[in-house]
Protein backbone atom coordinates (compact mmCIF):
# COMPACT_ATOMS: atom_id res chain seq x y z
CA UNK A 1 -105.69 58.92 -1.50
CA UNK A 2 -104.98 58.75 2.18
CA UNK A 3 -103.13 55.62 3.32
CA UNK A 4 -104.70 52.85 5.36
CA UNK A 5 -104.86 52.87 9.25
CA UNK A 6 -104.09 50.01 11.33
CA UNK A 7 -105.27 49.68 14.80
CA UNK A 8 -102.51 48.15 16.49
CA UNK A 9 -101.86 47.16 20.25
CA UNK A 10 -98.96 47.57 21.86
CA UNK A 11 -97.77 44.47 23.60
CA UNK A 12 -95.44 46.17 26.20
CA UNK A 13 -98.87 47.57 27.72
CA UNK A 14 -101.71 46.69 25.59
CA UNK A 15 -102.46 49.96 24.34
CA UNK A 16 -104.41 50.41 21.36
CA UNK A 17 -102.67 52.64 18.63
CA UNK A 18 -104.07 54.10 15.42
CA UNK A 19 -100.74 53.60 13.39
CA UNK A 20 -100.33 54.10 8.82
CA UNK A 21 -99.84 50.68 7.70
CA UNK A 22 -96.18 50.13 7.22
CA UNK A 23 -94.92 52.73 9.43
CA UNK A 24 -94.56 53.16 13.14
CA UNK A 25 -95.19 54.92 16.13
CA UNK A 26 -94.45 55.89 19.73
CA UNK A 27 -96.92 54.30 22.18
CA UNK A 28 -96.94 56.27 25.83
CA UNK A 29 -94.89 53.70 27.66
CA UNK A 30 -92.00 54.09 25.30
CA UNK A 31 -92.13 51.47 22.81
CA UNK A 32 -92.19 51.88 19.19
CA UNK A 33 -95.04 50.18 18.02
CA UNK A 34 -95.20 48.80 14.14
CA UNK A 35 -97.76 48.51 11.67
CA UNK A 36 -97.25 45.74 8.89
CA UNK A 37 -98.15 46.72 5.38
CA UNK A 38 -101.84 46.13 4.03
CA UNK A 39 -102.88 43.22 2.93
CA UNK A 40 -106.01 42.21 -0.01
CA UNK A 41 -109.05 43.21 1.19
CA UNK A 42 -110.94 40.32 2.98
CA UNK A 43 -113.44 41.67 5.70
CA UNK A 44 -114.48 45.16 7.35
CA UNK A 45 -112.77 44.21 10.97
CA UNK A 46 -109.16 46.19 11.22
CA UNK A 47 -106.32 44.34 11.63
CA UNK A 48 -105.31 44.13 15.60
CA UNK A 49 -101.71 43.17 15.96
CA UNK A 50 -98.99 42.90 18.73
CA UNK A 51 -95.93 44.67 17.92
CA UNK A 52 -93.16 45.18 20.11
CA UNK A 53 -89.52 46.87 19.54
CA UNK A 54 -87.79 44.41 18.41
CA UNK A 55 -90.40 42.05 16.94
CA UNK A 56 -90.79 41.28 13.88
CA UNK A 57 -94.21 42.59 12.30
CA UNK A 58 -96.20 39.83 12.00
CA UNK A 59 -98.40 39.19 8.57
CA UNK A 60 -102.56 40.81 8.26
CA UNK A 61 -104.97 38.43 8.95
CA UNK A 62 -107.75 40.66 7.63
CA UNK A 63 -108.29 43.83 5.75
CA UNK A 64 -107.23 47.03 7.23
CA UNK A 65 -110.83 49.31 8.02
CA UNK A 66 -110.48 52.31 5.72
CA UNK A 67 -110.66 56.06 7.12
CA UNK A 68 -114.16 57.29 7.34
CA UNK A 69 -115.02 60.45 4.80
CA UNK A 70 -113.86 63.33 6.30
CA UNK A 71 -112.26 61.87 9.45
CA UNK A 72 -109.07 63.11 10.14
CA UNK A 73 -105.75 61.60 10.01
CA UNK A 74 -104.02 61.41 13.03
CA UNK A 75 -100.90 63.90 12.61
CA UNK A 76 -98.26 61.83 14.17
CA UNK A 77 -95.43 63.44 11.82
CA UNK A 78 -97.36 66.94 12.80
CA UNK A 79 -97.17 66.08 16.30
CA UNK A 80 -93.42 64.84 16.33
CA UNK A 81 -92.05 68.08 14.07
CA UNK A 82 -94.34 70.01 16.91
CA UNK A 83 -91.89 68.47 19.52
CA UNK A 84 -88.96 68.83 17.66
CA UNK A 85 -90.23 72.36 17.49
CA UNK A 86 -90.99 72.86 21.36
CA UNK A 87 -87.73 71.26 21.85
CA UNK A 88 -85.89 73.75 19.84
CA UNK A 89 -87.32 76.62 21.40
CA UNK A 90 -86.51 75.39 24.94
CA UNK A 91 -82.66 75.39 23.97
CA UNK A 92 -82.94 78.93 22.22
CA UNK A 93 -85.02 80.25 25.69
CA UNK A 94 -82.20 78.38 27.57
CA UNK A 95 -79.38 79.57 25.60
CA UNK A 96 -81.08 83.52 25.55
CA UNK A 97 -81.51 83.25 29.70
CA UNK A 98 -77.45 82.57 30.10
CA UNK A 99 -76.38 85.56 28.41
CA UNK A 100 -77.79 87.16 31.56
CA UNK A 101 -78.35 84.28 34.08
CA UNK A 102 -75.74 82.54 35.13
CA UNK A 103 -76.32 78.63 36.50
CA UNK A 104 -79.79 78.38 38.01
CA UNK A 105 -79.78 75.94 35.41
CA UNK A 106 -83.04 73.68 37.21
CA UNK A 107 -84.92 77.06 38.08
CA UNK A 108 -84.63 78.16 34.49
CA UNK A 109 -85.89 74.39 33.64
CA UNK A 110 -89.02 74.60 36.35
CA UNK A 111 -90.16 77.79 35.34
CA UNK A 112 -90.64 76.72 31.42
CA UNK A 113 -92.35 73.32 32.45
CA UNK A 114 -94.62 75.69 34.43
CA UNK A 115 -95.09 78.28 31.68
CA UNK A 116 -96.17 75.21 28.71
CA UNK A 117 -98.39 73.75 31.14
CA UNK A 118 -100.12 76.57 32.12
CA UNK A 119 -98.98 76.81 35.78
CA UNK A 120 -98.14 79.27 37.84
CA UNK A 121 -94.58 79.92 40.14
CA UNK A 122 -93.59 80.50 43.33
CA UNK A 123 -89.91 81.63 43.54
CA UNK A 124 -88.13 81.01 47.08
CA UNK A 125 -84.86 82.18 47.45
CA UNK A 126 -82.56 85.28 49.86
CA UNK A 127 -81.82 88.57 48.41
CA UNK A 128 -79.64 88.77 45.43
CA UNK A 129 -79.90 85.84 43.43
CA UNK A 130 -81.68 86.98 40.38
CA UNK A 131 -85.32 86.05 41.58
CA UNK A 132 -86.86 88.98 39.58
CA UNK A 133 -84.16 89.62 36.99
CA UNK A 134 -84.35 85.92 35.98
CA UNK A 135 -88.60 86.63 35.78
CA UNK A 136 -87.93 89.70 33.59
CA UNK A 137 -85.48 88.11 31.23
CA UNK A 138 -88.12 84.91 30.79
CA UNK A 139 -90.61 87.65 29.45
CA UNK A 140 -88.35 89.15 27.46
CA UNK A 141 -87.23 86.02 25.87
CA UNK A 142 -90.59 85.18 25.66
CA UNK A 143 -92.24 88.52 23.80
CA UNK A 144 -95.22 89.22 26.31
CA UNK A 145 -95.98 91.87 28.09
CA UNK A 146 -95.08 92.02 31.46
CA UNK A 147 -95.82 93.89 34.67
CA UNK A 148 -94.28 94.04 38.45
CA UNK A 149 -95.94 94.25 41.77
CA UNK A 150 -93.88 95.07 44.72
CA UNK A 151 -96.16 94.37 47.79
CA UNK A 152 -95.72 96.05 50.92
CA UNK A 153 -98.35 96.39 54.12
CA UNK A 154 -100.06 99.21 52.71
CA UNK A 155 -100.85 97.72 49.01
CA UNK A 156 -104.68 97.36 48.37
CA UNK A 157 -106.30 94.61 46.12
CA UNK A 158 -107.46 97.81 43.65
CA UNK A 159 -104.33 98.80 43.07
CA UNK A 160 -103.18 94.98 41.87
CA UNK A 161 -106.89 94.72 39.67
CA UNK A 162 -107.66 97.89 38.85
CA UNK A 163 -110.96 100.57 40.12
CA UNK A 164 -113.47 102.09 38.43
CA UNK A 165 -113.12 105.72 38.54
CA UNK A 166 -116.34 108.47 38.22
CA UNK A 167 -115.43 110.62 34.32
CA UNK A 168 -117.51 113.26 32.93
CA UNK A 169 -117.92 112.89 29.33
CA UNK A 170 -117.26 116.79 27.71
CA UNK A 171 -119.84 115.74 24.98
CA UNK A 172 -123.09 115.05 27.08
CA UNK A 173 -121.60 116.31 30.58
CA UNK A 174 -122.99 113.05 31.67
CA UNK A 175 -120.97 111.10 34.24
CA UNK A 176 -120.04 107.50 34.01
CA UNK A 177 -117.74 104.85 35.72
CA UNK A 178 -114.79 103.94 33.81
CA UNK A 179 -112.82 101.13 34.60
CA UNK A 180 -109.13 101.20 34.76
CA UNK A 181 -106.99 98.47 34.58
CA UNK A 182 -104.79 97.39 36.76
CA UNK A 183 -101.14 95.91 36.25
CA UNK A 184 -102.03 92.46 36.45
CA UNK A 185 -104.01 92.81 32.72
CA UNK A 186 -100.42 91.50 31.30
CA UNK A 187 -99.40 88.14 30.28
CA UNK A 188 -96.12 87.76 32.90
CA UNK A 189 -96.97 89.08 36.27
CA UNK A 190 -93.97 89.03 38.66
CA UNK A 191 -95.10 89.24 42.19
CA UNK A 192 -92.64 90.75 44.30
CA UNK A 193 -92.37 89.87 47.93
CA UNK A 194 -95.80 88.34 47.40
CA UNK A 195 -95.24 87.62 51.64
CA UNK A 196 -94.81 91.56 52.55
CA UNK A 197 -98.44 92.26 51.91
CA UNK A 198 -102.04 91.20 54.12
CA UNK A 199 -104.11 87.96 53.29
CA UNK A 200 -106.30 90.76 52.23
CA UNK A 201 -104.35 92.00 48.72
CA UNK A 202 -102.79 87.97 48.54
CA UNK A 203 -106.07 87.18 48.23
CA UNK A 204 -106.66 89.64 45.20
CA UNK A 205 -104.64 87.36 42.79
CA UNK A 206 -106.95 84.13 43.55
CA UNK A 207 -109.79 84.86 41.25
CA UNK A 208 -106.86 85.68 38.74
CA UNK A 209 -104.83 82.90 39.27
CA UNK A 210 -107.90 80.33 38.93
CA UNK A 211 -110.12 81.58 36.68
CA UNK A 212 -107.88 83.96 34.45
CA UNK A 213 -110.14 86.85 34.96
CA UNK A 214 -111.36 89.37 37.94
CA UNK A 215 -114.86 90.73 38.78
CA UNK A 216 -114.66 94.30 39.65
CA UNK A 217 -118.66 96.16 40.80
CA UNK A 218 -119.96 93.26 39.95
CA UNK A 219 -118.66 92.57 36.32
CA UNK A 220 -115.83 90.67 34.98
CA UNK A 221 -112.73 90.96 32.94
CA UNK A 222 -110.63 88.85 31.17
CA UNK A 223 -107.09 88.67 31.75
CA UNK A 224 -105.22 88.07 28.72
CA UNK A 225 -104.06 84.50 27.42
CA UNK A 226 -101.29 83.56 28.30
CA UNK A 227 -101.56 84.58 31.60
CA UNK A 228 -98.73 83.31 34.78
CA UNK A 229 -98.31 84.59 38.11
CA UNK A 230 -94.45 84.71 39.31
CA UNK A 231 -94.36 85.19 43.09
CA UNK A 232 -90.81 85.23 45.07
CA UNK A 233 -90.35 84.92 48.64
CA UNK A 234 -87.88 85.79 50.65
CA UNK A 235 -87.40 82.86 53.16
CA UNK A 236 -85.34 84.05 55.72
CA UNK A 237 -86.72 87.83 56.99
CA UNK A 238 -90.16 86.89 58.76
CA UNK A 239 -90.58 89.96 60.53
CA UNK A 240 -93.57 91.94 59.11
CA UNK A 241 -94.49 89.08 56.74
CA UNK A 242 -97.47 87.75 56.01
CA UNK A 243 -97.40 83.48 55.46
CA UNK A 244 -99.18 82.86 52.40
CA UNK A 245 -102.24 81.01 53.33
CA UNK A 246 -102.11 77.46 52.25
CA UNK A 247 -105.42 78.14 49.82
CA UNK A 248 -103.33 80.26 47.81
CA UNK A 249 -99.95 78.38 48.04
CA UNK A 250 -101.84 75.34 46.61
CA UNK A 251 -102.57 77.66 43.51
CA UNK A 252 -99.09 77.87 42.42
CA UNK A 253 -98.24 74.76 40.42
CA UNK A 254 -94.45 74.92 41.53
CA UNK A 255 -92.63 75.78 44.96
CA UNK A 256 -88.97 76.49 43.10
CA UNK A 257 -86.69 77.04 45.81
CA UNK A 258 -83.31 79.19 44.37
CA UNK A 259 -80.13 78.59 46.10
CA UNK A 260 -76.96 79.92 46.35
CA UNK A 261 -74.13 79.33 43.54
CA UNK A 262 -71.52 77.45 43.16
CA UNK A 263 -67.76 79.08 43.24
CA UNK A 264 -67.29 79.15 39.64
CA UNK A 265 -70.98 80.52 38.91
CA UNK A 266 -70.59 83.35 41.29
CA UNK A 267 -67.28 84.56 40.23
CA UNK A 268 -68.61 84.75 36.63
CA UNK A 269 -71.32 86.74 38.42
CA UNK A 270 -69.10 89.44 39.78
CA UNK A 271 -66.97 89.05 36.69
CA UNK A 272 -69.85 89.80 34.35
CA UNK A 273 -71.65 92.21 36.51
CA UNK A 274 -68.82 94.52 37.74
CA UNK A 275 -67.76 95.25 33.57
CA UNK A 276 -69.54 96.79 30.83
CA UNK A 277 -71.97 94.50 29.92
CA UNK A 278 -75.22 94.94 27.84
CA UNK A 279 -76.69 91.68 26.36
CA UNK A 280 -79.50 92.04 23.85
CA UNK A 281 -81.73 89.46 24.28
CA UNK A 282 -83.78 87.64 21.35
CA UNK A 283 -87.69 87.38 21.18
CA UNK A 284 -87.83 83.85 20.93
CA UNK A 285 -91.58 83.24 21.09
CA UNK A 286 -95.06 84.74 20.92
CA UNK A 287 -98.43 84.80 22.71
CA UNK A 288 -99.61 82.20 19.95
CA UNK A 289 -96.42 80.34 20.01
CA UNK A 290 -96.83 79.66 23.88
CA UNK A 291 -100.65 78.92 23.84
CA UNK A 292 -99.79 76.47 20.66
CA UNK A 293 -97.03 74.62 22.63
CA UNK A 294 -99.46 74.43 25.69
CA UNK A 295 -101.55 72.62 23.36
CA UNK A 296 -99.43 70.42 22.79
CA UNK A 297 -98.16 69.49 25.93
CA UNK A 298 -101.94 68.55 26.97
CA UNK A 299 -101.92 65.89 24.01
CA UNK A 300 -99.17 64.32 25.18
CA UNK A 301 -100.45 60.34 25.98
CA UNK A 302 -99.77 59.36 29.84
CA UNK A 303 -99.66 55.44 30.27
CA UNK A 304 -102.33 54.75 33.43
CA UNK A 305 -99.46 53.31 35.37
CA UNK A 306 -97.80 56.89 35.27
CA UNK A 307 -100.49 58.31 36.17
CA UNK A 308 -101.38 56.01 39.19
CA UNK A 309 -97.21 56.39 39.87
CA UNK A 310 -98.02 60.33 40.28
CA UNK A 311 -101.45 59.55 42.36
CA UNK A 312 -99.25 57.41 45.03
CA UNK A 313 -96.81 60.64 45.87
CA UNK A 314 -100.11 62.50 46.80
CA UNK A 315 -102.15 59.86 47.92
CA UNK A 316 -99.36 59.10 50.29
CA UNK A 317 -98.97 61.99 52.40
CA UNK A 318 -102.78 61.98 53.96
CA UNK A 319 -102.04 60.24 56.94
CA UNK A 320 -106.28 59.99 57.84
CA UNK A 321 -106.77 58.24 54.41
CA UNK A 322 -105.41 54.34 54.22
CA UNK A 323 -102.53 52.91 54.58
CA UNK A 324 -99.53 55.21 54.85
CA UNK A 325 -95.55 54.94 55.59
CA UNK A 326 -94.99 55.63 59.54
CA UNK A 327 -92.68 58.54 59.31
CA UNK A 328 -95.89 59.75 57.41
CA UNK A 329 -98.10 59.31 60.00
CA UNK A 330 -94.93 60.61 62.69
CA UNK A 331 -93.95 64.01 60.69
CA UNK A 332 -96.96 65.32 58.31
CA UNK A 333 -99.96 67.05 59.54
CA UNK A 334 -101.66 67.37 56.27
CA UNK A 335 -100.92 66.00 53.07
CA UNK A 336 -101.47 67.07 49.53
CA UNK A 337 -104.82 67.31 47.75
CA UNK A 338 -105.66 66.18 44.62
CA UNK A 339 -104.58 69.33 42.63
CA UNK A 340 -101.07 68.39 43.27
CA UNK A 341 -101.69 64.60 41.21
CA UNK A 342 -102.49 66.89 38.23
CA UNK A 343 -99.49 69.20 38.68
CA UNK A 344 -97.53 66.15 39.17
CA UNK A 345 -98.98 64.35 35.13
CA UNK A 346 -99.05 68.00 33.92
CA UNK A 347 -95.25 68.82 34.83
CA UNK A 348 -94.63 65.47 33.25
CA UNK A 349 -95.69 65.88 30.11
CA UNK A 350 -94.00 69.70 29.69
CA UNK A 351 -91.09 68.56 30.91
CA UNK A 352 -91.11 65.31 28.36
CA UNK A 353 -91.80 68.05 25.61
CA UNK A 354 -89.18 70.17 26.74
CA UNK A 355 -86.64 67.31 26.10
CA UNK A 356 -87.72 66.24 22.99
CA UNK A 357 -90.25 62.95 24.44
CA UNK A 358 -93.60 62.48 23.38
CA UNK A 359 -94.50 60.13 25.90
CA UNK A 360 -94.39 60.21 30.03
CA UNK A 361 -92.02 58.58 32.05
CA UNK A 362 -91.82 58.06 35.67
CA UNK A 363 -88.64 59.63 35.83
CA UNK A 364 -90.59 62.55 34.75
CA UNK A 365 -92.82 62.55 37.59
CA UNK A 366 -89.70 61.74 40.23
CA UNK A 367 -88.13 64.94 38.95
CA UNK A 368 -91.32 68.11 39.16
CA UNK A 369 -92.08 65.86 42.47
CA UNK A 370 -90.51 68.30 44.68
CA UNK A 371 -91.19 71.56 43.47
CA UNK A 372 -94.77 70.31 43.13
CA UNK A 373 -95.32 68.91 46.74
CA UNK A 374 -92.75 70.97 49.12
CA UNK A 375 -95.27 73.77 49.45
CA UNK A 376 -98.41 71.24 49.93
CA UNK A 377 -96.81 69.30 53.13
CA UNK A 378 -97.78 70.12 55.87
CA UNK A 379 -95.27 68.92 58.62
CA UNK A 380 -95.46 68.94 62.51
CA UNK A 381 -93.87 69.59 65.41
CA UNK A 382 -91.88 66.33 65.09
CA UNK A 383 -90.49 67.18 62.06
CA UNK A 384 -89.05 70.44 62.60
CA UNK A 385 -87.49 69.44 65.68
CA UNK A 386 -85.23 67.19 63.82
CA UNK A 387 -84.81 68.98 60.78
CA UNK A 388 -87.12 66.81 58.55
CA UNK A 389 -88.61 68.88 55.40
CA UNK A 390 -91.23 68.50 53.15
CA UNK A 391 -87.56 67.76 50.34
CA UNK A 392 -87.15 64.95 52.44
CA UNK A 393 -90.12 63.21 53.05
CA UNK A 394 -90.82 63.88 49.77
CA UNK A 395 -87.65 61.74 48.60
CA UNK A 396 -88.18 58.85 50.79
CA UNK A 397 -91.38 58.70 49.21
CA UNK A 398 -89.76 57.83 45.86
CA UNK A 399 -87.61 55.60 47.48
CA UNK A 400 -90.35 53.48 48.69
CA UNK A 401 -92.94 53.65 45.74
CA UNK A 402 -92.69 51.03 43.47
CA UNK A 403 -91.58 51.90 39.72
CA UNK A 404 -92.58 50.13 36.94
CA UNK A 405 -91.16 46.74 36.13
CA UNK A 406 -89.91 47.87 32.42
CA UNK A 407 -88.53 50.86 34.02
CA UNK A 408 -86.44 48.81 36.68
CA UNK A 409 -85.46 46.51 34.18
CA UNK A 410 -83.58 48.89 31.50
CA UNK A 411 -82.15 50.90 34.38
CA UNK A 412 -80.32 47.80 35.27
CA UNK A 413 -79.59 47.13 32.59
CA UNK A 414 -77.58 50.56 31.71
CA UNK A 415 -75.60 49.85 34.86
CA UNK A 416 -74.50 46.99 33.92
């Protein structure tokens, strides 16, 4: 017999939960929201209650509505032991990553929210700090298959997609175009340099990027699921580069700038690097596993003020569209489009996942709100003349933005 469902509104935001009678569950702003247990049958209406966390549940004023035939039960204790699972394997990743990585502790952390939400990554950083050995280890921790592209000036888009190539066949001697893959038919594509190489071969990784697949004479192939670019950049050496054009940086969910290390980090570096070293590293989880937890991060409820939160960092920057901050209007030529609000929700809700959450906080959004928005400024004149990034103006903009009451309200009340 399946137990009675209650729907039951939350009183923190008026959300309406489907919740077992007598148990409980997590509403999207954070409260625990309570079901009381059934009472005698008295009319088809279900019970609508407020419940709050530390209310007590208040006594059925009607019967509880009982579950259609065949309609399924929600799987709230599937969905939490899905979580716990998620959760588990980000420590495991984590902990497999340090046996060779050492710090980059927020890099490791952006490139997993971009891998469970189905993003892809572009890696900033100067020579020698473990852009592409960090990318190889992720795969390897990860079990997929992976490929590398080193771009230079004379790579071709074929040679990233794949040809079609003119074969006799010994049995008929008839001849017939065969088409041969190219390296980016793997799950983890690392992107070397991605800047060393024309618009013309950038360009090759759009269609692949977008629509997971690339059309080759006219037909198309599938590139296998799960499927992320990982691009790094070398910031500092701009002679006989090629600037991504902004079309294609707007593809990559994340912008994840890697810095230098700190004292301690670098002389385990040189400690661990100049001995005899060989860490194995564990296969922590599939194909399946990844396009299950990806799942699962889309499921994950978003309160509409969270949402609208995310909207205002984007919203914000267009200087031509409403009201907008004046050092806006003084350093930002373009602002971000709308692709960057669902980055912004969808980094969210991996990153809740990631630590254990399964619900959306702003805090969420304030911390993928850099990497998601320092490639889609677009500052002026004004602002590189006195130093002023996209980092910054993107962190004045959380400064200003109102949070939400609730939010403001228990962070006070930890300080005190």
């Amino acid at each position: 017999m399946k137990p009675d469902v209650l729907t039951v509104r939350c009183k923190a935001c008026q959300t309406p939960l489907q919740v077992p009678a007598g148990g409980k569950r997590l509403c999207a702003c954070g409260t625990w929201v309570a079901a009381p247990q059934p009472a005698a049958p008295q009319a088809e209406e279900p019970i609508v209650v407020l419940a709050e966390e530390d209310d007590d549940i208040p006594v059925a004023t009607s019967a509880p509505k009982a579950t259609a035939a065949g309609e399924k039960w929600p799987r709230i204790e599937g969905d939490l032991s899905a979580i716990e699972r998620l959760n588990e394997g980000y420590r495991r990743i984590t902990k497999e990553l340090n046996k060779i990585i050492v710090g980059q502790t927020d890099v490791i952390e952006q490139l997993l929210i971009a891998v469970f939400a189905k993003g892809h990554c572009l890696l900033v950083g100067v020579p020698g700090l473990a852009k592409t050995l960090m990318i190889r280890a992720l795969s390897d921790a990860l079990n997929l298959s992976f490929s590398r592209i080193q771009f230079t000036p004379d790579l071709m888009p074929s040679d990233i997609t794949g040809t079609e190539v003119l074969q006799e066949d010994k049995a008929t001697g008839q001849r017939v175009f065969k088409f041969l893959h190219g390296p980016i038919f793997s799950n983890v594509i690392l992107a070397d340099e991605i800047n060393r190489t024309p618009p013309k071969t950038q360009a090759a990784l759009l269609e692949a990027m977008q629509e997971k697949q690339v059309t080759i004479a006219g037909n198309r192939h599938k590139l296998p699921d799960p499927f992320f670019v990982l691009a790094t950049q070398n910031p500092i050496e701009q002679e006989g580069t090629y600037p991504l054009p902004e079309a294609q940086q707007d593809r990559f969910m994340f912008n994840v700038l890697v810095d230098y290390p700190s004292e301690e980090e670098e002389f385990r570096i040189v400690e661990m690097t100049t001995a005899i070293s060989n860490p194995k590293l564990e296969r922590i989880l599939s194909g399946n596993d990844i396009l299950e937890m990806q799942d699962i991060v889309r499921k994950v409820p978003v309160a509409p003020y969270v949402i609208r939160y995310a909207m205002k960092f984007a919203r914000l920057t267009r200087k031509e569209k409403g009201e907008v901050p004046d050092f806006i209007k003084e350093y930002v030529t373009w602002g971000a489009g709308p692709r960057a609000s669902q980055n912004l929700v969808l980094g969210a809700k991996a990153r809740a996942v990631l630590h254990g959450r399964y619900y959306v906080s702003c805090e969420d959004i304030r911390a993928v709100a850099i990497p998601v928005l320092r490639h889609r400024i677009i500052t002026n004149f004004n602002a590189e003349a006195e130093g002023i990034k996209p980092e910054t103006i993107v962190q004045r903009l959380a400064d200003i933005i109102p949070r939400d009451p609730n939010e403001e309200a228990l962070a006070r009340g930890k300080s005190a």
